[in-house]
Protein backbone atom coordinates (compact mmCIF):
# COMPACT_ATOMS: atom_id res chain seq x y z
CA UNK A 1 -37.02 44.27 -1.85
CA UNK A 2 -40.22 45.89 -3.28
CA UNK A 3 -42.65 43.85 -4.85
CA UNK A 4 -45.26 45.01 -6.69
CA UNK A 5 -49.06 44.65 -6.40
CA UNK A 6 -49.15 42.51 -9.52
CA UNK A 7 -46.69 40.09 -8.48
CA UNK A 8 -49.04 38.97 -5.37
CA UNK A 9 -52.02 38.83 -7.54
CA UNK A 10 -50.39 36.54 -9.68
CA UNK A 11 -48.76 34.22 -6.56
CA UNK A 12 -52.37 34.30 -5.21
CA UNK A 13 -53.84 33.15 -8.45
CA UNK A 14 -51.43 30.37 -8.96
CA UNK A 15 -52.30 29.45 -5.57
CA UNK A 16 -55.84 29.27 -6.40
CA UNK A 17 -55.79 27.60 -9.29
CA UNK A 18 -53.78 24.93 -7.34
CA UNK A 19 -56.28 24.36 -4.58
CA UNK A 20 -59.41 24.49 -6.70
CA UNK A 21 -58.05 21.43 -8.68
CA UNK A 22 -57.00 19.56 -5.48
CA UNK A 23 -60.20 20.26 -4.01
CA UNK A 24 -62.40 19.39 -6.99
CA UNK A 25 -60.53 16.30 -6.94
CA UNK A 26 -60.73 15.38 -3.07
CA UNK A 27 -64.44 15.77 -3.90
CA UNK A 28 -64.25 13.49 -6.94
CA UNK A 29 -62.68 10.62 -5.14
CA UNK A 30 -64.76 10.65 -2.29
CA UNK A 31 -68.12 10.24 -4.12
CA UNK A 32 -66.49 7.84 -6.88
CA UNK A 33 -64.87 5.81 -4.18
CA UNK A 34 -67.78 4.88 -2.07
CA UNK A 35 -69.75 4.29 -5.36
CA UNK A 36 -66.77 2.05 -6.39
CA UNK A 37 -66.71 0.38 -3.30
CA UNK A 38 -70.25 -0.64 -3.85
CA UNK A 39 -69.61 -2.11 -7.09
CA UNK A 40 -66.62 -4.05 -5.96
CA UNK A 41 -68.77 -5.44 -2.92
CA UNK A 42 -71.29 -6.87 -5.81
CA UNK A 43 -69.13 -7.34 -8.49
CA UNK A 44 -65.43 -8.22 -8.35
CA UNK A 45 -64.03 -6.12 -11.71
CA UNK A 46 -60.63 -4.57 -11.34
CA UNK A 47 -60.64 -2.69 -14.59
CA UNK A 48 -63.03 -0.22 -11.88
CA UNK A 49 -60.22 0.99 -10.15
CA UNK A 50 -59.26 2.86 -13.22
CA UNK A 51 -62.42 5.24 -12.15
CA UNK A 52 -60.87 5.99 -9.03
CA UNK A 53 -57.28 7.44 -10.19
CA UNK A 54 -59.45 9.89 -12.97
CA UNK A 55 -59.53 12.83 -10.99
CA UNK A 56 -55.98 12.93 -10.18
CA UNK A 57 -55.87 14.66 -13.82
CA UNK A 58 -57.77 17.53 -12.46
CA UNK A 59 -54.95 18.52 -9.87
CA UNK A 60 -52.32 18.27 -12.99
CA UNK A 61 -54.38 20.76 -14.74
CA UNK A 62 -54.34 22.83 -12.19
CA UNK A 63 -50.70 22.74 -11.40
CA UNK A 64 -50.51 23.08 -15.35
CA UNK A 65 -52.22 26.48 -15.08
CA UNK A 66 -50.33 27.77 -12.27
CA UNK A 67 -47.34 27.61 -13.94
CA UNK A 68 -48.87 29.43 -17.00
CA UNK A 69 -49.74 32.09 -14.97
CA UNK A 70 -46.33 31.97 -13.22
CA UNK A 71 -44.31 31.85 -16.74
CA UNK A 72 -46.13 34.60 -17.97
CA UNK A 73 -45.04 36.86 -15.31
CA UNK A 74 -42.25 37.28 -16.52
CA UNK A 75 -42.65 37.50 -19.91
């Protein structure tokens, strides 16, 4: 099977644009989550755990764009 130059750029984009989203969100959460855990220490709010599950949207972008890229490979 021969596969093409093009075909690995695009695989190694998709890839990318996976790993940038879950890494921009590892960051998120980890900064966000120790702030959080300071609030909840002096306030007890549970609407504040919304903040925490924010970023995940950043990984589904992500995953959104690599299959752009993917679909488009073939069209």
């Amino acid at each position: 099977m021969v596969v093409e130059i093009g075909m690995g750029l695009v695989a190694i984009g998709a890839g990318m644009a996976i790993v940038g989203g879950a890494l921009a969100t590892a960051w998120a959460q980890a900064s966000i989550g120790a702030a959080l855990m300071g609030l909840l220490a002096e306030k007890d709010d549970p609407r504040a755990l919304l903040f925490l599950a924010l970023p995940e949207t950043m990984v589904i972008l992500g995953f959104v764009v690599a299959f752009l890229i993917i679909s488009n490979l073939g069209g």
